[in-house]
Structure formats: structure tokens, C-alpha cells
Protein backbone atom coordinates (compact mmCIF):
# COMPACT_ATOMS: atom_id res chain seq x y z
CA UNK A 1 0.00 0.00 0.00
CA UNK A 2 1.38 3.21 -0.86
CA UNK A 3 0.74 6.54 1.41
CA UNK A 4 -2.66 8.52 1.92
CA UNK A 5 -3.54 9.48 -1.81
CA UNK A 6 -6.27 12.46 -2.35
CA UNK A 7 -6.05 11.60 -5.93
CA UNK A 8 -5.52 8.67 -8.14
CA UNK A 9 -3.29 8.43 -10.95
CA UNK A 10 -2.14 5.45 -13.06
CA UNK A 11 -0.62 6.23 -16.50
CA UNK A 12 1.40 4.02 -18.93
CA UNK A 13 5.13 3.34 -17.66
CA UNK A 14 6.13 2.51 -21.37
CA UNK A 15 4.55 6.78 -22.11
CA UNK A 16 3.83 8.54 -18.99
CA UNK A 17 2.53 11.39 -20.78
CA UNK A 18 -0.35 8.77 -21.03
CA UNK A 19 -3.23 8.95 -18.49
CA UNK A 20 -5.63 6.27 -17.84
CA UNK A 21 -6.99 6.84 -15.02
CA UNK A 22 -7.17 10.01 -12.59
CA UNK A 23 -10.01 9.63 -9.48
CA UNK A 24 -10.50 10.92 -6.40
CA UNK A 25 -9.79 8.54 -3.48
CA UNK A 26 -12.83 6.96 -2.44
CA UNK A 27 -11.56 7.04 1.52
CA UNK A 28 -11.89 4.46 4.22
CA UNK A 29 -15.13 5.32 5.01
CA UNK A 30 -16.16 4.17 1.65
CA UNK A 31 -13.57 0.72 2.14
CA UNK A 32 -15.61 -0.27 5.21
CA UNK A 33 -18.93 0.53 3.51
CA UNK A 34 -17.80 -1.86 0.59
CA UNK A 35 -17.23 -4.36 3.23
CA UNK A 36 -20.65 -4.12 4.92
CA UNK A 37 -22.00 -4.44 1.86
CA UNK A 38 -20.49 -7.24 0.81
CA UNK A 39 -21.22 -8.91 4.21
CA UNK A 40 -25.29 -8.15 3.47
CA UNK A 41 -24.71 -10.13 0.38
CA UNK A 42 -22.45 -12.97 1.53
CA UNK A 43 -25.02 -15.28 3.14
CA UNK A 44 -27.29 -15.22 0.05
CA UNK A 45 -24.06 -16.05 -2.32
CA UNK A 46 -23.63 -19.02 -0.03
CA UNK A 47 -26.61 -20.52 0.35
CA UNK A 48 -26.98 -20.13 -3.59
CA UNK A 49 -25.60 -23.64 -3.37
CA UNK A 50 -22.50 -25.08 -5.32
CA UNK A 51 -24.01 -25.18 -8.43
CA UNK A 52 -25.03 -21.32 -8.70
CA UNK A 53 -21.15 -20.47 -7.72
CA UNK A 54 -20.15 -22.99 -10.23
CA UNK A 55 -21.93 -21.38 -12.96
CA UNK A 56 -21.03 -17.94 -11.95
CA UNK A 57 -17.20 -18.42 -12.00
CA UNK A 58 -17.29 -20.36 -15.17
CA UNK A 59 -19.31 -17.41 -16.91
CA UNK A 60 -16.19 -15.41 -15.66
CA UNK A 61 -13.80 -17.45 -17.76
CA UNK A 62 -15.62 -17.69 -20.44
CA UNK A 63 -16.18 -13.72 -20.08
CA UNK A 64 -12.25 -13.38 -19.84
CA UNK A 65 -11.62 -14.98 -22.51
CA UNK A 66 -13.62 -13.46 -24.45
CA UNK A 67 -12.07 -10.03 -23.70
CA UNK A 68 -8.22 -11.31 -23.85
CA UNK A 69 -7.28 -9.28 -26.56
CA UNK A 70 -9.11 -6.37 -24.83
CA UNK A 71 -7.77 -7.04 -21.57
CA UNK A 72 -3.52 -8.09 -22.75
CA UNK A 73 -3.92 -4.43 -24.29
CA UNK A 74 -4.53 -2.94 -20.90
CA UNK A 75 -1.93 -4.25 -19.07
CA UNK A 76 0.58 -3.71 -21.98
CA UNK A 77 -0.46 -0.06 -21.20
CA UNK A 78 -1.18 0.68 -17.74
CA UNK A 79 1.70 -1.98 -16.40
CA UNK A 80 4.08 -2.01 -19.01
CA UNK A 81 3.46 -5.91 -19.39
CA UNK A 82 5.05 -7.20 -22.82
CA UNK A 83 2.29 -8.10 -25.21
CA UNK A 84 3.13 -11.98 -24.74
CA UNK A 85 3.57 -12.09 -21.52
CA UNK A 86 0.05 -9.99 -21.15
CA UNK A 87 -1.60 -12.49 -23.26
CA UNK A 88 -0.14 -15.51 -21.29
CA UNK A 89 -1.27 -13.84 -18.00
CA UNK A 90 -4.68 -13.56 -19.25
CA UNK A 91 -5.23 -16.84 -20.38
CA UNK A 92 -4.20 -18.06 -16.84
CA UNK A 93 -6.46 -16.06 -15.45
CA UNK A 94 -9.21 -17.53 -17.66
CA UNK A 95 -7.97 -20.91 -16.50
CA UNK A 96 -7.83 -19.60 -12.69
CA UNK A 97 -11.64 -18.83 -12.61
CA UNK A 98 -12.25 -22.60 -14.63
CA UNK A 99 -10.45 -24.28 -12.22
CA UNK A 100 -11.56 -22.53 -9.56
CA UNK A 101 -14.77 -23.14 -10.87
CA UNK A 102 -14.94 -27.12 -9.98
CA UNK A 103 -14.03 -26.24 -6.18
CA UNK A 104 -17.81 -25.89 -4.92
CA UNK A 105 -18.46 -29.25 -5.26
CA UNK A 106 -14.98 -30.68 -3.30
CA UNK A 107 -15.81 -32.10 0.30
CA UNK A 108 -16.05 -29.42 2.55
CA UNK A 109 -15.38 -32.08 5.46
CA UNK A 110 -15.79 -35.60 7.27
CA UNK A 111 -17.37 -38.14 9.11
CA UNK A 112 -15.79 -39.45 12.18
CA UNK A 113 -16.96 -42.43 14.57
CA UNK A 114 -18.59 -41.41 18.19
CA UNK A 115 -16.53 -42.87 20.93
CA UNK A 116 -19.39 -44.61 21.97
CA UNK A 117 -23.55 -44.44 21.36
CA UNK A 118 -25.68 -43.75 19.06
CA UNK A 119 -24.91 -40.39 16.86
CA UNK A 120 -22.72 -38.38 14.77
CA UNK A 121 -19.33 -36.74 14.92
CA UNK A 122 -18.93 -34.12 11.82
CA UNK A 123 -16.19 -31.59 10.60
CA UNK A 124 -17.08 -29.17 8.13
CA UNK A 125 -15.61 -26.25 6.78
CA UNK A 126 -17.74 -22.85 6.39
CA UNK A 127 -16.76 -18.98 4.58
CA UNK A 128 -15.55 -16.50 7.15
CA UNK A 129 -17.49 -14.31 5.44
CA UNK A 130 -15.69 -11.61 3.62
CA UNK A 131 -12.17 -11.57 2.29
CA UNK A 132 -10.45 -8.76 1.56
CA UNK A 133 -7.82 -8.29 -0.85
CA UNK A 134 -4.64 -6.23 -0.94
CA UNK A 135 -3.05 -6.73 -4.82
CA UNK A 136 -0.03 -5.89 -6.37
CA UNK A 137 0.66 -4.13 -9.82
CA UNK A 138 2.55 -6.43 -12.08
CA UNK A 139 0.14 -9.43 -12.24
CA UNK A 140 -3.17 -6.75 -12.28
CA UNK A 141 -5.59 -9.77 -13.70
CA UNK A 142 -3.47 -13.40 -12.51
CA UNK A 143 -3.36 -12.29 -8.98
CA UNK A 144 -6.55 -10.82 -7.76
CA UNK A 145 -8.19 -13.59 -9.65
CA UNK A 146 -6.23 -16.15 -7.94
CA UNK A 147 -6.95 -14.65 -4.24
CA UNK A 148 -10.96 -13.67 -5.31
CA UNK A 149 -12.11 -17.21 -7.25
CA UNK A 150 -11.46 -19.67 -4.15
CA UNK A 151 -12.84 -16.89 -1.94
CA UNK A 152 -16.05 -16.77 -4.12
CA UNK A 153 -16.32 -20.36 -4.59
CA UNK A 154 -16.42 -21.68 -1.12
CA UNK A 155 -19.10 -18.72 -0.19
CA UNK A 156 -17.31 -16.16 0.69
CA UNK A 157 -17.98 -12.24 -0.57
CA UNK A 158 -14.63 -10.36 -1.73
CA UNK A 159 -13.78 -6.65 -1.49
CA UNK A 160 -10.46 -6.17 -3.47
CA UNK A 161 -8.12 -2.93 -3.20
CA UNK A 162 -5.87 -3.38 -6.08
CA UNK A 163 -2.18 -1.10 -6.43
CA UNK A 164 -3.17 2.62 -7.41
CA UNK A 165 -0.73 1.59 -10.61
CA UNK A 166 -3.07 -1.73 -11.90
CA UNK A 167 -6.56 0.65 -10.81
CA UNK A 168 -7.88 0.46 -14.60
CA UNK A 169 -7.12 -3.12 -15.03
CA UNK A 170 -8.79 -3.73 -11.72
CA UNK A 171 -12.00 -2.08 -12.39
CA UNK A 172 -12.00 -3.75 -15.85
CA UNK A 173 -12.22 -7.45 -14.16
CA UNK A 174 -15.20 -6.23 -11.77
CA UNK A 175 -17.22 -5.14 -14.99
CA UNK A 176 -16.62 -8.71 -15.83
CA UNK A 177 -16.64 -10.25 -12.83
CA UNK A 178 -20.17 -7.91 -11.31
CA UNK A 179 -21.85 -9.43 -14.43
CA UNK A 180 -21.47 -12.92 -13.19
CA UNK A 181 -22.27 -12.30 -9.29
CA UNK A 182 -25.65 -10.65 -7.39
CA UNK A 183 -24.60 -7.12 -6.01
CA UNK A 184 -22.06 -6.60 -3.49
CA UNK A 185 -20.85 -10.04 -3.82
CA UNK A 186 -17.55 -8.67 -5.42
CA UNK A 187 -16.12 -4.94 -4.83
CA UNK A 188 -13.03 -3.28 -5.75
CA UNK A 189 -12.35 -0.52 -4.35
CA UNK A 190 -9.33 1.76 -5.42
CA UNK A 191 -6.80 3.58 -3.16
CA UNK A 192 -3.46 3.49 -1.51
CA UNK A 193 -2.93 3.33 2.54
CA UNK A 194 -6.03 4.75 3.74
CA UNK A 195 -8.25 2.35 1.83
CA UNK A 196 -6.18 -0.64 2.74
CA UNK A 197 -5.96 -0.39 6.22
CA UNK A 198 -9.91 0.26 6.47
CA UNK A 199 -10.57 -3.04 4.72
CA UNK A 200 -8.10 -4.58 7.01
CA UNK A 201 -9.41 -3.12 9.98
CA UNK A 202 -12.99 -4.77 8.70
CA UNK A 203 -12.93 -7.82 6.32
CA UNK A 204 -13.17 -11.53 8.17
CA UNK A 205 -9.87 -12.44 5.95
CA UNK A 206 -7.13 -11.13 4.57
CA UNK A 207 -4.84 -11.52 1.96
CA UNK A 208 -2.20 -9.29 0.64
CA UNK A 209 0.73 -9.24 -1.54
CA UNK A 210 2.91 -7.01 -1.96
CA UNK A 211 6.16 -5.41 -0.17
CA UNK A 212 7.62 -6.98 3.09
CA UNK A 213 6.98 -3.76 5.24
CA UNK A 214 3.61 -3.53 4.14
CA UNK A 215 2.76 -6.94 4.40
CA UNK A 216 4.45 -7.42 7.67
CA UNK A 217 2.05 -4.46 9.14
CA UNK A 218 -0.80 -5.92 7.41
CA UNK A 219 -0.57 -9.49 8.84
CA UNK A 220 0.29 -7.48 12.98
CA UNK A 221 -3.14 -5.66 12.35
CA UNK A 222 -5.03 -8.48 11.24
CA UNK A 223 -3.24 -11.06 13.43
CA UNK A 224 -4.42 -8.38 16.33
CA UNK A 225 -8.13 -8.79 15.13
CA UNK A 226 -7.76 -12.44 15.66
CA UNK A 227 -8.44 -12.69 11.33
CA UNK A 228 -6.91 -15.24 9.50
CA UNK A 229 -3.95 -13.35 7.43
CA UNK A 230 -1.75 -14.38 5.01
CA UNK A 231 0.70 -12.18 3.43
CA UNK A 232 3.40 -12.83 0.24
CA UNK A 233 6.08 -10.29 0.34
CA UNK A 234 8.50 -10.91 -2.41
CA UNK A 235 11.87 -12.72 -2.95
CA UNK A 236 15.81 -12.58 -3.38
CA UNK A 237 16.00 -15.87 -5.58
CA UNK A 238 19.06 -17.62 -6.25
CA UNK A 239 19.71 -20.32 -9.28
CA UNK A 240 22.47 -22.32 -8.66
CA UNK A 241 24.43 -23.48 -11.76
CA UNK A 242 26.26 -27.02 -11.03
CA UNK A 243 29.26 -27.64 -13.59
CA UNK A 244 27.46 -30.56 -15.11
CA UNK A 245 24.74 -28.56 -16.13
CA UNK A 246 23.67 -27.78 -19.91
CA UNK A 247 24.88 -23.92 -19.71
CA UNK A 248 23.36 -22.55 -22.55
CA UNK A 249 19.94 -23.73 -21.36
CA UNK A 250 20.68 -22.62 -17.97
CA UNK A 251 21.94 -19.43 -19.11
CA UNK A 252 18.15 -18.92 -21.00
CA UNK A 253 16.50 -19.92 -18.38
CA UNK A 254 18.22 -17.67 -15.87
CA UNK A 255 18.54 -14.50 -18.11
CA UNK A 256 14.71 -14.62 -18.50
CA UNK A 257 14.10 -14.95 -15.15
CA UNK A 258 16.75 -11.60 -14.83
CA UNK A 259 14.78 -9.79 -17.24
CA UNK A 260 11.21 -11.00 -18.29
CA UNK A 261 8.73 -8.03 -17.61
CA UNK A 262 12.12 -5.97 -16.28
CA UNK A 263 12.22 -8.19 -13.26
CA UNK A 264 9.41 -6.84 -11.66
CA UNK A 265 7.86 -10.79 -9.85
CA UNK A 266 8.59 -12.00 -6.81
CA UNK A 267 9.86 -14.76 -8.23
CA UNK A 268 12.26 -13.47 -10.51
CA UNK A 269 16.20 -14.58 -10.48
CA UNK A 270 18.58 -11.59 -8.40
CA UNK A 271 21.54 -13.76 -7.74
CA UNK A 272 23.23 -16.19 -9.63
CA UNK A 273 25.62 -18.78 -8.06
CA UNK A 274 27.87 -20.62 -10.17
CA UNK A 275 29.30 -23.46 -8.61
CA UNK A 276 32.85 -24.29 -9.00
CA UNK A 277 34.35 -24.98 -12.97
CA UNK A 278 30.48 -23.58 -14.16
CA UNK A 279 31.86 -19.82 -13.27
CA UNK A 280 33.38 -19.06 -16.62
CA UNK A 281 31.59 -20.64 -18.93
CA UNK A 282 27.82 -19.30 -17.08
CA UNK A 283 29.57 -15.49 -16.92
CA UNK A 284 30.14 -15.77 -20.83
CA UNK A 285 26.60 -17.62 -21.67
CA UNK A 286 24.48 -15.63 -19.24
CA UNK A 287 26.11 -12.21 -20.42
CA UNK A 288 25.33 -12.54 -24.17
CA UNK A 289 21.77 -14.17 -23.13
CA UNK A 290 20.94 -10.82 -21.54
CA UNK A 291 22.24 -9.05 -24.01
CA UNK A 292 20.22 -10.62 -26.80
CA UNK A 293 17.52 -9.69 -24.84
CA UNK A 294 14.49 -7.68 -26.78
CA UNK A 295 14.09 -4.59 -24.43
CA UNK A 296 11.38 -1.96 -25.55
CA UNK A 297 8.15 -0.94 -26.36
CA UNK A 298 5.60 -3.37 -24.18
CA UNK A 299 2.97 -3.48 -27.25
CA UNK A 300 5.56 -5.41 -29.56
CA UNK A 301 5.56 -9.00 -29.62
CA UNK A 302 9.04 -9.43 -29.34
CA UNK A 303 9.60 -7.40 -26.69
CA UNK A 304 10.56 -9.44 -23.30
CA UNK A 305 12.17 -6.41 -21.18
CA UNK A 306 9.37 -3.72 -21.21
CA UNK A 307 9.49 -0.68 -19.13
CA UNK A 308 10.05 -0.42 -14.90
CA UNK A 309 6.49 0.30 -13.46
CA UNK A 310 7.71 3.86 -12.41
CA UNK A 311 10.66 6.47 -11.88
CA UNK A 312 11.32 6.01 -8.87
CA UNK A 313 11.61 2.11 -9.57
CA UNK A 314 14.30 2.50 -12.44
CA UNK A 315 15.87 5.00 -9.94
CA UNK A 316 16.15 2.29 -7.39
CA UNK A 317 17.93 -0.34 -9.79
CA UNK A 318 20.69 2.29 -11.37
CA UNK A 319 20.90 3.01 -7.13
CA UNK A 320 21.50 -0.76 -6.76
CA UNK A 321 24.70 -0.39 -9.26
CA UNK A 322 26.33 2.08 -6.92
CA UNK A 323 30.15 1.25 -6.96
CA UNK A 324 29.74 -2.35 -9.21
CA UNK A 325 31.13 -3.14 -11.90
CA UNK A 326 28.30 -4.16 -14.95
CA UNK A 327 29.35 -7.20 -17.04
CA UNK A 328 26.32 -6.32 -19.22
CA UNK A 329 23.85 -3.84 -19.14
CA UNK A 330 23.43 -1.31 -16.04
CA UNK A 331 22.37 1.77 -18.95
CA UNK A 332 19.62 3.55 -19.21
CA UNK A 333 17.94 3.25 -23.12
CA UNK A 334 16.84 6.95 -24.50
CA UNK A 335 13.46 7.56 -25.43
CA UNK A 336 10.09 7.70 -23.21
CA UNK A 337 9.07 5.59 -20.62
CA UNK A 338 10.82 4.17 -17.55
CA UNK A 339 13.38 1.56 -19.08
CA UNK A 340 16.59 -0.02 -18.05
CA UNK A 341 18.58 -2.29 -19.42
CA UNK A 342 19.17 -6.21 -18.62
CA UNK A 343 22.27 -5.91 -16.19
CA UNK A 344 24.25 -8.34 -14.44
CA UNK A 345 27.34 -7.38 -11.78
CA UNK A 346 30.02 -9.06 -10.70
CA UNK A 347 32.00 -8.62 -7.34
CA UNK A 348 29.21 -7.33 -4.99
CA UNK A 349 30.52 -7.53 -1.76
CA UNK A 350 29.00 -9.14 1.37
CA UNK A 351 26.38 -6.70 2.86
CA UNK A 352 25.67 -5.08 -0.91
CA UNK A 353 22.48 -4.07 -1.14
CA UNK A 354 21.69 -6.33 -4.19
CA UNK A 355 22.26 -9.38 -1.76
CA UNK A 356 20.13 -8.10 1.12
CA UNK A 357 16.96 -6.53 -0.59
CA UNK A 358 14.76 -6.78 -3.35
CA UNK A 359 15.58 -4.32 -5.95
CA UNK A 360 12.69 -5.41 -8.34
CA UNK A 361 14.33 -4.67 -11.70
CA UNK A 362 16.24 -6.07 -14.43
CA UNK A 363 19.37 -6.58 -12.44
CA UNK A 364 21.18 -9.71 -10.61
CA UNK A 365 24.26 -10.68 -8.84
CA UNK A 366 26.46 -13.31 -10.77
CA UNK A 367 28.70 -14.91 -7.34
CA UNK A 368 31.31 -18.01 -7.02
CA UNK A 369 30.78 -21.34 -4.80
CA UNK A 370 33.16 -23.82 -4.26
CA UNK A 371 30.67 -26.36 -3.71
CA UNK A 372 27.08 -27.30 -4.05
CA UNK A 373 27.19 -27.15 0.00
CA UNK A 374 28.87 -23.63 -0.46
CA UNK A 375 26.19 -22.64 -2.88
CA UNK A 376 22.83 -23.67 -0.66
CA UNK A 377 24.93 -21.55 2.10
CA UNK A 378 24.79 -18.61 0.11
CA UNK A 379 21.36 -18.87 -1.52
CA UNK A 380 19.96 -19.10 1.98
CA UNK A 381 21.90 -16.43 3.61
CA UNK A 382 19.37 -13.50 3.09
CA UNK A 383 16.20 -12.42 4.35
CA UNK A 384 13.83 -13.92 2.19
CA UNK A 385 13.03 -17.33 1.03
CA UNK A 386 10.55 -17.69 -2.05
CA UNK A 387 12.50 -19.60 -4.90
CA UNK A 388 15.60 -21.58 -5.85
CA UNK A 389 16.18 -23.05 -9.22
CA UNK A 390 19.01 -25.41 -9.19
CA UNK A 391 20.17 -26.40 -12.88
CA UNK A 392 22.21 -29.55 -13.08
CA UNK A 393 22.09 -32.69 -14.92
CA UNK A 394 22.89 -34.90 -12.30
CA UNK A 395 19.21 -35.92 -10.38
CA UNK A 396 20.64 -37.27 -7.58
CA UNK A 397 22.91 -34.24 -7.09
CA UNK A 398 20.03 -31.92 -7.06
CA UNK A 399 18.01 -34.71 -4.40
CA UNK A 400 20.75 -33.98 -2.18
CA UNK A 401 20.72 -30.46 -2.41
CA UNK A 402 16.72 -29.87 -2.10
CA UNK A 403 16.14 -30.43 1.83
CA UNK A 404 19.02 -27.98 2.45
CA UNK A 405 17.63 -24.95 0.57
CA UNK A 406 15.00 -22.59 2.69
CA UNK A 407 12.83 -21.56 0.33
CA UNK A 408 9.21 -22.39 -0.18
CA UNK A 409 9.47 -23.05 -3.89
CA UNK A 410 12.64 -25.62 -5.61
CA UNK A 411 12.52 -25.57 -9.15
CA UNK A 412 15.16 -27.73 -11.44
CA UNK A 413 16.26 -27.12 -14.52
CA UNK A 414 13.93 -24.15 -15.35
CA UNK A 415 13.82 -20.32 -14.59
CA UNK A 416 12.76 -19.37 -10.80
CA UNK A 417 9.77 -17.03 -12.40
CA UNK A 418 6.80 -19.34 -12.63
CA UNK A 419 3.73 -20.32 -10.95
CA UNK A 420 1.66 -23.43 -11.43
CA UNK A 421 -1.91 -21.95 -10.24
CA UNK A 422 -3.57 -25.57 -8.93
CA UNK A 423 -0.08 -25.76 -6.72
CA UNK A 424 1.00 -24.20 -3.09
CA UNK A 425 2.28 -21.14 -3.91
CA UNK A 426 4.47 -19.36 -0.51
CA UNK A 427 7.80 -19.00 0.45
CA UNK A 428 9.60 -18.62 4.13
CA UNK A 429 11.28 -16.25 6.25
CA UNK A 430 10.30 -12.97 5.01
CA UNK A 431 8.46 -13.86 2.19
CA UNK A 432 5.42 -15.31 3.35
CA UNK A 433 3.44 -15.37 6.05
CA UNK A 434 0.56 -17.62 7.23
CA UNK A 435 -0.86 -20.18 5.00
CA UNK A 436 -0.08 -20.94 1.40
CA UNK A 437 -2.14 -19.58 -1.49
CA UNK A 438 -3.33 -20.75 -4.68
CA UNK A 439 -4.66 -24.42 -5.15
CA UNK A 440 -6.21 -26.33 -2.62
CA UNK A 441 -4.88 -24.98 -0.13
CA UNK A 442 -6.49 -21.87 -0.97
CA UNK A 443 -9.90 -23.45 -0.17
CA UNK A 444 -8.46 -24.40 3.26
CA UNK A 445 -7.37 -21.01 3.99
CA UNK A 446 -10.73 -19.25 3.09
CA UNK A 447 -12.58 -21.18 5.18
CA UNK A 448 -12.85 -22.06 8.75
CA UNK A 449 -13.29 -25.74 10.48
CA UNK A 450 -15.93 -26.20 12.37
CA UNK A 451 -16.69 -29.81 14.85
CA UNK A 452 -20.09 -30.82 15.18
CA UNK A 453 -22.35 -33.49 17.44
CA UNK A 454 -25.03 -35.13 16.81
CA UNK A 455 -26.83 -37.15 19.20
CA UNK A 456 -29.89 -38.49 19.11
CA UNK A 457 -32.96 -36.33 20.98
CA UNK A 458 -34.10 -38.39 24.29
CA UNK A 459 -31.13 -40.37 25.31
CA UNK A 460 -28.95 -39.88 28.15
């Protein structure tokens, strides 16, 4: 969440001379009002049955789908998104809302035996009621979809505050989404700090992502409620290069994690560690795969490094390069729009900032291990633990190595950006907190257990 905002503005990183949307700041009290709102509405919405939630999530893919030209446009132009990537974001989201979809009629609990007697012992899991959402900028359809759909289909109502940057292609999925759902069953309501904390301070659930000191202050205030909270706060991913691994792939692999959408996931690769004889030959490979990479205009197909969401973002990754030396990259193209290009540095001392924080850019850390042993010592020496991709050819070489690395998400032999939607998605340390997301277990985490007994009437 950003600080109090009196007015909204969101305009095109790629132009910024481009404007798409400029609003007053609806205010808290109009955050909590969505929320009562949506709690009026959220015991109709669940007693509409499994088959009426069903139907209305799967009239939201359809009604994505139909839009995804529509819709990849938007993002290419109010989040810099490249065209391809857009498209592939939008077509997950389509599948998000399918799957999603199917999840009213799972179980929603158990029998269990009485100790003794006549009767029934049941668990059962019911909506807290309504969710509220705190959503990022750079996936402004994938992730409020994949937060709102389990919400919706196991009965509960959603207000969603999206980032004041993603506002347009927020209030472009409620059109869709409103269609599909009675009124005040699904809300978004714009903003920055004032907004969000008022929907914390009222939903019945909460989950955000976003930036580690927001999200850590989001999951206190909601944790002090006594709400269930979970909170995904970004990453300072590793890949790990072993010397038997195929270089050039790994060297794709990695510089698209560097670089795709200007770094700007969670997920993406900051440092790469080389491990023993792969140094040489990875510096070489990985350094002309980043510079082969197509930076520019968002709307072109071919572009894979589009613009940084903002100023002050590119101003935080040529901050980053402070005193490094840039095997590649670490310029600024000329031109509009907020652009930087793929960079990698070598030689960051211990401490740098580039092996502490999240600079969310185009921009990573190529450093030596001696060892594989060496290597998980250094990818889980920082703050955060979200994703490690390990590229080697040798399986049982990367078995050994898995249980050692602290990060919530292992990936081998392909790029740390990536997220299969039907699978736990979380991290540790500083990037998560509270329950996974996405998948089943996001069904789990939007509702609540409840034990019941059931004896017969008359009996002792």
C-alpha cells in the first residue's frame, strides 16, 4: 500500500505522458462501507448452493476470454506488461476462474466415529465471510483472480483494493466479474494506505501481496483482530548453476528470469551462483543471453524487457549499481518511458544491497561457490526465502541439495519465475506469512473448520 492518496493516478510506464486513469480517493469510510455491503450479500451467495457459484465463476472465464485481446492491451499499457507475456497472463487467469470453478463441489469435510452411542461426529468447513484483498501491480488480472475465485467459490464475498498503478485493469475485471455475481458479492475498491488499512481493519480475511513492510504491518493488524492473514512479500531468488549442467539452457533460463517483464515478480532470479568450474563458462553464456535480450516498447511481440512500473523504480535499480562493476547492461535506453537495461554485476561484496533486498528490476548478482554445499549456504543467507532453481544434470545431485535450501518453492532445470496456479504457492522467512495460497490450499485457507455433534434427541 502506498501513502494517503487524495487523488488517483495510473498512466502508462512505457509513455507517462499517457493517463488512464485520474479519481478521487474513495476514503476508508467508503472501504468499510464496501465491506458491509459485501457482508449483506455474503449469506445469500452461499446458500446459492454449489451449483449457482459454479456457474457464476465459469461465466467469468468464459467472459475473460472473451475479452483477452481487450484485456492483454490494458496491461501492456497501464503496467508495461510485454504483449506476450500480457496475453499468457490472461489466459491463466481464464484458466484460474475454470479451475476454480470445480471447487464448490470438493468435500467441505468428514465423518468421524462417536466414541461410543448412538450419533454423529462431523467436521465441516464454512466462509468467514468476507475476504479482503490487498493486490499488487505487475500481475493486475493473474493475482486478484487467484486470491478472489477460491474466496467466491467456497461462499465467501470479496472486497479487493488493487495497487493505485493496476486501478484500470482492476475495475476492468469487476465489470466482468459484477456481471457474473448478485450485487455486493464482489467490490473493488481503489486507493493506496487509507483504503487498505480500512478493509483490514474490517474484512473476516485477509490476503495481501505485496512489499515486506507492508505486508508485515498488514498481517500485525489483522493477526491483532484475531483474522486469518496471510501475506506474500517478495523474494531474493538464487539459481544455482552445477558444472554438469547444460549452460546454454541454464543461461536462457536464468537470463529470462533476470529480465522478463524488467524483473518486476517475486519470483524473478537476483543472484546467480555458479558453482565451482560452471563460473566461466555461465559469466560468458548468461552475459550474451541478456544481451540478446528484446528490451522496448511493451505493445511489440518481441519485446521481453518492457518498461520499470515507475521512476522512482528504475531509480532504485541504477541506485543498486552504486560502486559495481556491470558485465552487461546497467544503462539507461533513451526515449520515453521508464526503461533499463538487462544488467548483471560481478564482485558485490558481502552486505551489498543487491544481496540483502529486493531491488525489483532487471538486475542480478552473478557470485562463485566452491561447492554445491557452499552454494545452498549462500542462496539461503538473506532475508527472504521464495524460490531456488538449481540447474544440473545430475538428479541425484540436485536430491541432495533440495532439503538444504530454505525456500518455499525448488525448481530444477527451469527459470525461478513461474507459478503453477492448482499448486501451493508461498515461500519462508520474510516472504510469506501464514498459509499458502493458490490451489487447494487456498480453499483451506478461506474457510474455517468447524466440529459438530449429533446425538440423538431423548437419550442420556
Amino acid at each position: 500500500m502506498t501513502t494517503h492518496l487524495d487523488t488517483l493516478t495510473s498512466r502508462s510506464p512505457a509513455d507517462p505522458s499517457d493517463v488512464l486513469v485520474r479519481i478521487p480517493a474513495p476514503g476508508a469510510f467508503a472501504a468499510v462501507d464496501a465491506v458491509d455491503r459485501a457482508r449483506a450479500a455474503q449469506p445469500d451467495w452461499q446458500a446459492g448452493g454449489a451449483a449457482t457459484r459454479s456457474a457464476a465463476l465459469t461465466a467469468v472465464a468464459d467472459d475473460v476470454e472473451a475479452a483477452a485481446g481487450e484485456l492483454a492491451a490494458l496491461a501492456v499499457r497501464e503496467v508495461g506488461k510485454p504483449l506476450t507475456e500480457a496475453r499468457a497472463e490472461v489466459a491463466r487467469t481464464a484458466a484460474i476462474w475454470r479451475y476454480y470453478a470445480q471447487a464448490p463441489y470438493e468435500p467441505t469435510g468428514e465423518v468421524h466415529e462417536v466414541a461410543a452411542g448412538a450419533g454423529l461426529l462431523l467436521s465441516r468447513r464454512r466462509p468467514h465471510g468476507v475476504a479482503g484483498l490487498i493486490t499488487p501491480w505487475n500481475f493486475p488480472f493473474a493475482i486478484p483472480s487467484w486470491k478472489a475465485a477460491p474466496a467466491l467459490a467456497v461462499g465467501n464475498a470479496v472486497v479487493l483494493k488493487p495497487a493505485p498503478e493496476a486501478t484500470a485493469c482492476a475495475q476492468r475485471l469487476a465489470e466482468i466479474v459484477q456481471r457474473a455475481l448478485p450485487a455486493g458479492v464482489f467490490t473493488v475498491v481503489p486507493g493506496g494506505a487509507v483504503e487498505g488499512n480500512a478493509i483490514v481493519s474490517a474484512a473476516d480475511v485477509i490476503s495481501f501481496t505485496g512489499s515486506t513492510a507492508v505486508g508485515q504491518a498488514v498481517a500485525r493488524a489483522a493477526t491483532g483482530r484475531g483474522v486469518p492473514v496471510q501475506a506474500e512479500m517478495g523474494g531474493l531468488n538464487a539459481a544455482i548453476v552445477l558444472p554438469d549442467a547444460d549452460i546454454g539452457q541454464a543461461a536462457g533460463h536464468i537470463a529470462a528470469a533476470i529480465a522478463g517483464y524488467a524483473g518486476q515478480k517475486c519470483t524473478a532470479t537476483s543472484r546467480v551462483i555458479a558453482v565451482g568450474a560452471a563460473l566461466d563458462p555461465l559469466r560468458e553464456a548468461l552475459a550474451e543471453a541478456l544481451r540478446a535480450v528484446p528490451v522496448g516498447d511493451p505493445a511489440d511481440a518481441a519485446t521481453v524487457c518492457g518498461p520499470l512500473i515507475s521512476e522512482h523504480a528504475r531509480g532504485q535499480v541504477l541506485d543498486a549499481l552504486h560502486g559495481l562493476r556491470a558485465l552487461v547492461g546497467g544503462t539507461v535506453p533513451h526515449g520515453p518511458g521508464w526503461y533499463a537495461a538487462p544488467t548483471l554485476v560481478e564482485g558485490a561484496p558481502a552486505g551489498h544491497r543487491l544481496l540483502r533486498e529486493e531491488v525489483f528490476g532487471p538486475i542480478a548478482a552473478l557470485l562463485p561457490a566452491d561447492d554445491l554445499a557452499h552454494a545452498v549456504r549462500i542462496a539461503n543467507s538473506v532475508p527472504y526465502g521464495l524460490v531456488t532453481s538449481v540447474h544440473t544434470a545430475g538428479l541425484n545431485t540436485a536430491l541432495s541439495g533440495l532439503d538444504r535450501l530454505d525456500t518455499g518453492m525448488i525448481r530444477i532445470n527451469a527459470p525461478s519465475s513461474g507459478v503453477d496456479f492448482h499448486l501451493p504457492f508461498g515461500g519462508t522467512k520474510a516472504s510469506s506469512h501464514g498459509p499458502r495460497e493458490q490451489g487447494r490450499a487456498a480453499l483451506e485457507f478461506y474457510t474455517a473448520g468447524r466440529t459438530y455433534t449429533l446425538s440423538p434427541a431423548g437419550e442420556m
